[in-house]
N, C-alpha and C. Protein backbone atom coordinates (compact mmCIF):
# COMPACT_ATOMS: atom_id res chain seq x y z
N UNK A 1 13.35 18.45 83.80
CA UNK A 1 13.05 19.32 82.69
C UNK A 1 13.45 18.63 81.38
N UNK A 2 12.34 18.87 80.32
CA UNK A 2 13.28 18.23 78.99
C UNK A 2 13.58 18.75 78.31
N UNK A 3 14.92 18.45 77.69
CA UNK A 3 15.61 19.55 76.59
C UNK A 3 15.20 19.01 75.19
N UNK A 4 15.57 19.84 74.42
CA UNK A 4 14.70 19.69 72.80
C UNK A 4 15.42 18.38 72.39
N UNK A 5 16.43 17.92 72.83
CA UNK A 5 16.99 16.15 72.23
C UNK A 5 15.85 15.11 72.72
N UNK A 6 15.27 15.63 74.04
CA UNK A 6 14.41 14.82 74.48
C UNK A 6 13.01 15.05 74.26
N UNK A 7 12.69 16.03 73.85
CA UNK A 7 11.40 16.03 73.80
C UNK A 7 10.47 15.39 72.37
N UNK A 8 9.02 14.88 72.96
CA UNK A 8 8.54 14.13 72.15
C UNK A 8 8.58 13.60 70.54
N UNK A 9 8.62 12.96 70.10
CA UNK A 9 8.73 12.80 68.42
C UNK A 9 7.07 13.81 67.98
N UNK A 10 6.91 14.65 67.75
CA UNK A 10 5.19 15.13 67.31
C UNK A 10 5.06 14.88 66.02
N UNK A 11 5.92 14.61 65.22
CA UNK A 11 5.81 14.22 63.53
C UNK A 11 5.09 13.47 63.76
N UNK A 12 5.15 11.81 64.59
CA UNK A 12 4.59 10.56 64.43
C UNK A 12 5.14 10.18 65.66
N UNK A 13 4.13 9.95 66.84
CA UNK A 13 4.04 10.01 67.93
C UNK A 13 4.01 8.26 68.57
N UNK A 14 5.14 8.02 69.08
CA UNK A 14 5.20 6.37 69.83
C UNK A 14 3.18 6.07 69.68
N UNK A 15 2.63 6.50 70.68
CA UNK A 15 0.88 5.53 70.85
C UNK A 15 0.54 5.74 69.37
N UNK A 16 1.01 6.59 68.41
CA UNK A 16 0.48 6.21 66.87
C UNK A 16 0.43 5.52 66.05
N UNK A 17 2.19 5.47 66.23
CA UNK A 17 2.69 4.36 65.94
C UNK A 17 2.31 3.01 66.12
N UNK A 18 1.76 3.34 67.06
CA UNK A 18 1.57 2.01 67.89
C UNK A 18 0.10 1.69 67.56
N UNK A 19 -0.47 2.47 67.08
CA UNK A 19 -1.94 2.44 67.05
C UNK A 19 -2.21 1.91 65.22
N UNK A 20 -0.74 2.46 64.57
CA UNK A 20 -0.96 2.15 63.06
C UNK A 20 -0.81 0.61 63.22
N UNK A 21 0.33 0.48 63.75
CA UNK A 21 0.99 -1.01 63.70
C UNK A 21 -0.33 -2.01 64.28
N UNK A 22 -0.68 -1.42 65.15
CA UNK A 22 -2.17 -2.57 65.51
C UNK A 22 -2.96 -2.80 64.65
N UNK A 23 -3.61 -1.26 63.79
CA UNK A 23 -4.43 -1.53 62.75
C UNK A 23 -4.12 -2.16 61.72
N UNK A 24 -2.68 -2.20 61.03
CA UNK A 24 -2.64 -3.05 60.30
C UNK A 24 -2.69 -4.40 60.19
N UNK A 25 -2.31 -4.76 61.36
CA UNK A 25 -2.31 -6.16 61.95
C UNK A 25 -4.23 -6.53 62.23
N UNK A 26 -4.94 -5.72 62.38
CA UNK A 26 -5.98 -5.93 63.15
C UNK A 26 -6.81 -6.23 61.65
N UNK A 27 -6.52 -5.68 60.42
CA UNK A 27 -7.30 -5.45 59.85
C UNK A 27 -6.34 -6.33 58.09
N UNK A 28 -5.33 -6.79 58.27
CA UNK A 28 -3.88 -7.42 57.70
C UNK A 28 -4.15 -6.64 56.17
N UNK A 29 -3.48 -5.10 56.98
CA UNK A 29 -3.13 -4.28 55.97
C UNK A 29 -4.13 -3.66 54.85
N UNK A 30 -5.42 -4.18 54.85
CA UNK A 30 -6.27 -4.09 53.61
C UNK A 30 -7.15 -2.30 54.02
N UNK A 31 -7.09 -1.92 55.78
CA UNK A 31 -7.59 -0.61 55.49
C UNK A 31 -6.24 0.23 55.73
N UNK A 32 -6.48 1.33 54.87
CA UNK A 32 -5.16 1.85 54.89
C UNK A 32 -5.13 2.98 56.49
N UNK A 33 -3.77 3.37 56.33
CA UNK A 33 -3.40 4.39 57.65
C UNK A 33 -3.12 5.23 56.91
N UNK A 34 -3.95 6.11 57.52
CA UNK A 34 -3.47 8.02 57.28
C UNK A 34 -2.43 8.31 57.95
N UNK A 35 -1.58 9.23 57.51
CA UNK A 35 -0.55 9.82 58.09
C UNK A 35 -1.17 10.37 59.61
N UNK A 36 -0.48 10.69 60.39
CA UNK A 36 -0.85 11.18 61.49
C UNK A 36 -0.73 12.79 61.26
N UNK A 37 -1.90 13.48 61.84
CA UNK A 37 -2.34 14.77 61.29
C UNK A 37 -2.84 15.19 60.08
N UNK A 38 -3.41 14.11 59.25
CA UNK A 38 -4.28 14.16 58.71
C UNK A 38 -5.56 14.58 58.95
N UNK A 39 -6.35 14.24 60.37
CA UNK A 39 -7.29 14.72 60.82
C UNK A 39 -7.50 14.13 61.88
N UNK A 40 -8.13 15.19 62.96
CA UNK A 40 -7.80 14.55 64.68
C UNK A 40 -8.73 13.46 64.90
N UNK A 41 -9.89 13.22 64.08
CA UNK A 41 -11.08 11.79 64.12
C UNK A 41 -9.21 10.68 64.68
N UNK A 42 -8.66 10.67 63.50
CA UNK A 42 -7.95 9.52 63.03
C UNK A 42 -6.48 9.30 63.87
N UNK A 43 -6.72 10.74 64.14
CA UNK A 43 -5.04 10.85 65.04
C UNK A 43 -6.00 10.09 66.57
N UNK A 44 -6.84 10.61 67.32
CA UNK A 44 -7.13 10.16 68.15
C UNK A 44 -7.47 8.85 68.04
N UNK A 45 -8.37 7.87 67.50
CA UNK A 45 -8.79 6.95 67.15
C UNK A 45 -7.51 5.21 66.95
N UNK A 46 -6.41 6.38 66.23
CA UNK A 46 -5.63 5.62 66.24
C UNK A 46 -4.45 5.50 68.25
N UNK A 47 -4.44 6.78 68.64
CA UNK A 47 -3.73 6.42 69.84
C UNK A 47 -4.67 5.97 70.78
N UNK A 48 -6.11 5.93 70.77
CA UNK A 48 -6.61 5.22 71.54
C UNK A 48 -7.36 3.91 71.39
N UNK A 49 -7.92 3.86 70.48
CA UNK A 49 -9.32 2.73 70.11
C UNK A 49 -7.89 1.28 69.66
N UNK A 50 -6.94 1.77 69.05
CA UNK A 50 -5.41 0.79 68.91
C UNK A 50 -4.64 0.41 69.50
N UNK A 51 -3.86 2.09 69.55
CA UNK A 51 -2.98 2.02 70.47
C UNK A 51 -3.20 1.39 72.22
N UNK A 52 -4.29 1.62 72.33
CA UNK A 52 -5.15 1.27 74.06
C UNK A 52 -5.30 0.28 73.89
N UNK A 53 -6.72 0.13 73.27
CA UNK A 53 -7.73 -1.04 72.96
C UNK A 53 -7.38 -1.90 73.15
N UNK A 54 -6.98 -2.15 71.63
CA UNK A 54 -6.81 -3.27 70.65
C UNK A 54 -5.90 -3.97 71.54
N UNK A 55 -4.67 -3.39 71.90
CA UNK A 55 -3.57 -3.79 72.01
C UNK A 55 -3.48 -4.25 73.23
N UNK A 56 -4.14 -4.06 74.50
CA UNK A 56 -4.61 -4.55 75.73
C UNK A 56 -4.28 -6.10 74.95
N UNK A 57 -3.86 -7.42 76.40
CA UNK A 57 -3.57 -8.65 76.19
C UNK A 57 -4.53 -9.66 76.92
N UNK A 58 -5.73 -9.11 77.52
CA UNK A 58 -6.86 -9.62 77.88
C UNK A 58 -7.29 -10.65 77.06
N UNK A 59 -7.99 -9.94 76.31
CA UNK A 59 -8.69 -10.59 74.85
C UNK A 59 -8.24 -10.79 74.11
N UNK A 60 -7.96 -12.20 73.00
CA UNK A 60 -7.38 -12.38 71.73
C UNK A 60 -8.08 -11.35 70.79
N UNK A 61 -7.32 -11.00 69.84
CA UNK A 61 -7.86 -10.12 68.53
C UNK A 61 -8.74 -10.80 68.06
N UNK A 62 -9.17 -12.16 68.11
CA UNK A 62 -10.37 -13.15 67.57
C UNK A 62 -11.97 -12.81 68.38
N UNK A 63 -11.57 -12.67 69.83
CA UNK A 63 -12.61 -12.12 70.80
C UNK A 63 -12.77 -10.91 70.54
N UNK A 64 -11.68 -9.77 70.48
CA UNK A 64 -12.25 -8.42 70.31
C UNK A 64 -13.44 -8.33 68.73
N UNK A 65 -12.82 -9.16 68.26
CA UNK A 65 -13.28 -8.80 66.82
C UNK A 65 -14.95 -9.75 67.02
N UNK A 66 -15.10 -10.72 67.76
CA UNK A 66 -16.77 -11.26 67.77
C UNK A 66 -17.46 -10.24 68.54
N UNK A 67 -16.64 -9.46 69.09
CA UNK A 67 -17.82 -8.34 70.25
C UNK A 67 -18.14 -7.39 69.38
N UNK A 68 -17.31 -6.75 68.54
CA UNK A 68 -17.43 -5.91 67.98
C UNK A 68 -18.34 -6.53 66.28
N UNK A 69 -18.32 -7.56 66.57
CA UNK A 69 -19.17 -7.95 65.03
C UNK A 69 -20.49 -8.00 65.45
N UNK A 70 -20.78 -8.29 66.68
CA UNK A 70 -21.97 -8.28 67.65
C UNK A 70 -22.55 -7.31 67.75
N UNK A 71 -21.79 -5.93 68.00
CA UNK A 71 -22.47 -4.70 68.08
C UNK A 71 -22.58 -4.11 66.50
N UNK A 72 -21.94 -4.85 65.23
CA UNK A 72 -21.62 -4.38 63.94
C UNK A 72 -23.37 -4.80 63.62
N UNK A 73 -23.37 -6.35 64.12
CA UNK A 73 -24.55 -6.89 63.39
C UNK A 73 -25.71 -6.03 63.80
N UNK A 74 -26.05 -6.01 65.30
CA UNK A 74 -27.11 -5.28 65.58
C UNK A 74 -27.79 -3.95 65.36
N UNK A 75 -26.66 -3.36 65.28
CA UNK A 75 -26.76 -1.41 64.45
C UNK A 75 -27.20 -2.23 62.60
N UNK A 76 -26.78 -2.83 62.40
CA UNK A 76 -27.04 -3.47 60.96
C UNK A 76 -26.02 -2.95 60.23
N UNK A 77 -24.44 -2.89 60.46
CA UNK A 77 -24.20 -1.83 59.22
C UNK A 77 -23.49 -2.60 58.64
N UNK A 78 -23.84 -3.16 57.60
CA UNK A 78 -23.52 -4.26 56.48
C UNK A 78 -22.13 -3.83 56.32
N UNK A 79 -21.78 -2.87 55.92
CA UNK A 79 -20.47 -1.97 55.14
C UNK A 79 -19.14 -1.84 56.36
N UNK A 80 -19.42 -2.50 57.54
CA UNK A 80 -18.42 -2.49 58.58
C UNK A 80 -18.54 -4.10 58.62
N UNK A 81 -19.98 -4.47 58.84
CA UNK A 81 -19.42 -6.13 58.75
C UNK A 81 -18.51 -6.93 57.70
N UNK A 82 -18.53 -5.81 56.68
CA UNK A 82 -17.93 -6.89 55.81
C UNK A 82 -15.87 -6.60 55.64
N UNK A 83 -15.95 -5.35 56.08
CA UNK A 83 -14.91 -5.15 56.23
C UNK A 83 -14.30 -5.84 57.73
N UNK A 84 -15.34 -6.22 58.58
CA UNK A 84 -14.77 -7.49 59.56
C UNK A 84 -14.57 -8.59 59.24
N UNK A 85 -15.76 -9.10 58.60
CA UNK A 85 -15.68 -10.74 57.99
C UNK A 85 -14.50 -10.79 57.31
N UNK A 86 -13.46 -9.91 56.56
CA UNK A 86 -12.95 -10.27 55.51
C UNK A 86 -11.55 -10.07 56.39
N UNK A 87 -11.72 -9.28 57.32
CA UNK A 87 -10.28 -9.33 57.97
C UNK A 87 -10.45 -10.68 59.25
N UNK A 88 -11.58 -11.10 59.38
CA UNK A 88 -11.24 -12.29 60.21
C UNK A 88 -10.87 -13.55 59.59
N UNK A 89 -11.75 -13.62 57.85
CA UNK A 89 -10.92 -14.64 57.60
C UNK A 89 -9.37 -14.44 56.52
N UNK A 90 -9.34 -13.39 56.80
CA UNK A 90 -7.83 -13.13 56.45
C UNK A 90 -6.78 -13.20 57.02
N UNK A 91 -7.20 -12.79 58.55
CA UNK A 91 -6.07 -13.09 59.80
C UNK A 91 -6.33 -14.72 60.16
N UNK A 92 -7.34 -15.63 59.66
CA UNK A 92 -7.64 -16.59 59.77
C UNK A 92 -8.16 -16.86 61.37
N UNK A 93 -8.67 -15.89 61.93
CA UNK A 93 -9.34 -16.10 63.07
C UNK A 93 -10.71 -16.86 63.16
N UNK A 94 -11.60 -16.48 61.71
CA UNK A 94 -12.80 -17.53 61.80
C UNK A 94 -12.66 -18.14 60.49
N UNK A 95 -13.57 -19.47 60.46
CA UNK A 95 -13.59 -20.06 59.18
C UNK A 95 -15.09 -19.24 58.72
N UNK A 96 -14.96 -19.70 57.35
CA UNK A 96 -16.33 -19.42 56.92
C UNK A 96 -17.43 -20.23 57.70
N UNK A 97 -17.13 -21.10 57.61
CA UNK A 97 -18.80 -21.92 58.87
C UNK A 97 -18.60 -21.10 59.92
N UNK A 98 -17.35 -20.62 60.62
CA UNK A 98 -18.20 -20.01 62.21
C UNK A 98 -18.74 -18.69 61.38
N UNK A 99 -18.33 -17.83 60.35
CA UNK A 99 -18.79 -16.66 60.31
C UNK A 99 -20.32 -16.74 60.12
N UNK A 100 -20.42 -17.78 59.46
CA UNK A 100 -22.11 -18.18 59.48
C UNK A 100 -22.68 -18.36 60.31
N UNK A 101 -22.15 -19.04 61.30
CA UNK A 101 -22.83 -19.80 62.75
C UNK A 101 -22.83 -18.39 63.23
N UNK A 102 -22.10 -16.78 63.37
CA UNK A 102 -21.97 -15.98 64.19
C UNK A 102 -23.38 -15.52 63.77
N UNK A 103 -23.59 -15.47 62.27
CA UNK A 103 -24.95 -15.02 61.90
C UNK A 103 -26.02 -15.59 62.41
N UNK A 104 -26.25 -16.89 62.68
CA UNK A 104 -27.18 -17.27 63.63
C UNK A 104 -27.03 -17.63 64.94
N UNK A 105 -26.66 -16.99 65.98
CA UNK A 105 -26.02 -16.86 66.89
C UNK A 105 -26.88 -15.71 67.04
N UNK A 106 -26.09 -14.34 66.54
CA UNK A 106 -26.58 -13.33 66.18
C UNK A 106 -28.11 -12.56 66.07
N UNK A 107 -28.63 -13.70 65.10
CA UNK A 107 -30.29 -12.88 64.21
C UNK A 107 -31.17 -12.90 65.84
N UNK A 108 -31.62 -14.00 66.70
CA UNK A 108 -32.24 -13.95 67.65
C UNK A 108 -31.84 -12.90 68.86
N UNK A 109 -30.81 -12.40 68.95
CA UNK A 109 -30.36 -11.54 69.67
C UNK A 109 -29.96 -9.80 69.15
N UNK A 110 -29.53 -9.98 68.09
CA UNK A 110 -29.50 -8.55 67.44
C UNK A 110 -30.68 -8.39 66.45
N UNK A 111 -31.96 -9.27 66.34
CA UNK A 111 -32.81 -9.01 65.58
C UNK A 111 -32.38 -9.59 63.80
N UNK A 112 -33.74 -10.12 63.24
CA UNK A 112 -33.46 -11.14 62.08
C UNK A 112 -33.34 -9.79 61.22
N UNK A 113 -34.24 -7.92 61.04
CA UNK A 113 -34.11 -7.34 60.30
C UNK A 113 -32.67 -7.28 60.32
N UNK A 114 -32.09 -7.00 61.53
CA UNK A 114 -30.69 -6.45 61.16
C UNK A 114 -29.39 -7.14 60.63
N UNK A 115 -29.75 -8.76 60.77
CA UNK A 115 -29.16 -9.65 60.67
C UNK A 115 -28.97 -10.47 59.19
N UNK A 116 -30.11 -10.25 58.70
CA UNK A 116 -30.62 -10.78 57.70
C UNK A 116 -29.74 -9.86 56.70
N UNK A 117 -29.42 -8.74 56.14
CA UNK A 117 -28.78 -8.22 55.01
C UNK A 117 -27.55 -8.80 54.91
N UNK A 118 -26.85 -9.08 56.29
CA UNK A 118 -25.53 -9.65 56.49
C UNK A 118 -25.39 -10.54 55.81
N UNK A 119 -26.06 -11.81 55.54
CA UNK A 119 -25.51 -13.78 55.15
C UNK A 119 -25.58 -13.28 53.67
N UNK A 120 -26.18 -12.52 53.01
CA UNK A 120 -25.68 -12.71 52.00
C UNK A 120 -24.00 -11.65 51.01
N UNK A 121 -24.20 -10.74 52.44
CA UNK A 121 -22.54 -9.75 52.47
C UNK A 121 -21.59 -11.07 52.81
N UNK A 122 -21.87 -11.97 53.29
CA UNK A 122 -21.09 -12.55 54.41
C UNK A 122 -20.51 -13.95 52.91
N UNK A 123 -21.77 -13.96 52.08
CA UNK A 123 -21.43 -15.48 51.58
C UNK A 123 -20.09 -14.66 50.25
N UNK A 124 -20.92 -13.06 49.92
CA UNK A 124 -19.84 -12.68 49.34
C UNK A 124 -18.55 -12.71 49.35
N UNK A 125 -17.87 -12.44 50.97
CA UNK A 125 -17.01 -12.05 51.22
C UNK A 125 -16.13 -13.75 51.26
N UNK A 126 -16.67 -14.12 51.78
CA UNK A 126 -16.34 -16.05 51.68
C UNK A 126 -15.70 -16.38 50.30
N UNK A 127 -17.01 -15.76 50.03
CA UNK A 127 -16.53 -16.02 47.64
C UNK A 127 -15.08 -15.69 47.63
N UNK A 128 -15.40 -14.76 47.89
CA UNK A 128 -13.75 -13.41 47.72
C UNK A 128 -12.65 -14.02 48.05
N UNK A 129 -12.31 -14.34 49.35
CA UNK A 129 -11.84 -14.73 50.40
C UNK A 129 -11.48 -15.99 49.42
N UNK A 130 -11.96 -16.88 49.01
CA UNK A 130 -11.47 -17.86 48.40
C UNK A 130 -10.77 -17.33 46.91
N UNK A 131 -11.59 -17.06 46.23
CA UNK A 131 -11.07 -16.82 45.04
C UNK A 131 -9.77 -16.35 44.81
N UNK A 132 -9.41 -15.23 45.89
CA UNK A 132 -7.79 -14.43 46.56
C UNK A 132 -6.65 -15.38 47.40
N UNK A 133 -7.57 -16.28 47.81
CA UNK A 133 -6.69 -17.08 48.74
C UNK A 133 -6.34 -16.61 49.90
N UNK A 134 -7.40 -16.24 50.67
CA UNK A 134 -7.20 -15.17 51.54
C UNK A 134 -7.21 -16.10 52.77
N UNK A 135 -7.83 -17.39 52.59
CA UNK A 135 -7.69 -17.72 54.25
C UNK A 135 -7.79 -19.53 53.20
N UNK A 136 -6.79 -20.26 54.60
CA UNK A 136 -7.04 -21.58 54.48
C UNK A 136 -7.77 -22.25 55.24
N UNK A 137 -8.64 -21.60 56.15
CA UNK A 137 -9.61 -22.45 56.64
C UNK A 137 -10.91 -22.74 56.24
N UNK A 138 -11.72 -23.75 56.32
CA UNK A 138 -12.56 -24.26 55.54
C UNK A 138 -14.16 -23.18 55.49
């Protein structure tokens, strides 16, 4: 039985925790974390799609993040790719040439419409990325 010393933290719950601490790392701090109970999208999202996911030791965070740029490119949604591109070369997982090479990699398999809005989100974010000093790889 558990007595109230033991029972759960519900303010901010260990897998939340655990799910913030991934996202920040996953994403190096640039999307922010809602408090927990802010809204259940985010409370859930964070103890599972993070806290689970992410955090599984299968896959490097470099692999999770090309699968998921894979399924980003093909739906086409420019406005998630770029918030990937910019956290991969921020965590320095890709250089700007592979993020390019992912784009053609990509266009024949997720389609050139959907692919095509990307290289020039992509050369943006490169710009950026340098100008900030956001990544030292080439």
């Amino acid at each position: 039985m558990t007595t109230p010393d033991q029972a759960p933290d519900t303010s901010s719950s260990a897998a939340y925790r655990r799910g913030a601490m991934k996202m920040t790392e996953v994403y190096a701090g640039e999307v922010p974390v809602l408090p927990e109970g802010t809204m259940a999208f985010n409370d859930v999202m964070m103890r599972t799609l993070f806290a689970e996911v992410w955090n599984r030791d299968t896959l490097s965070i470099r692999d999770r993040r090309l699968l998921i740029m894979g399924v980003i490119a093909a739906r086409g949604s420019v406005d998630t790719w770029k918030i990937q591109a910019a956290a991969s070369l921020r965590n320095e997982e890709l250089s700007p040439d592979e993020l390019r090479e992912a784009l053609v990699v990509l266009a024949p398999y997720a389609g050139y419409p959907s692919v095509a809005p990307l290289v020039a989100e992509t050369e943006g974010v490169i710009a950026n990325s340098r100008t900030t000093g956001q990544s030292s790889k080439s």
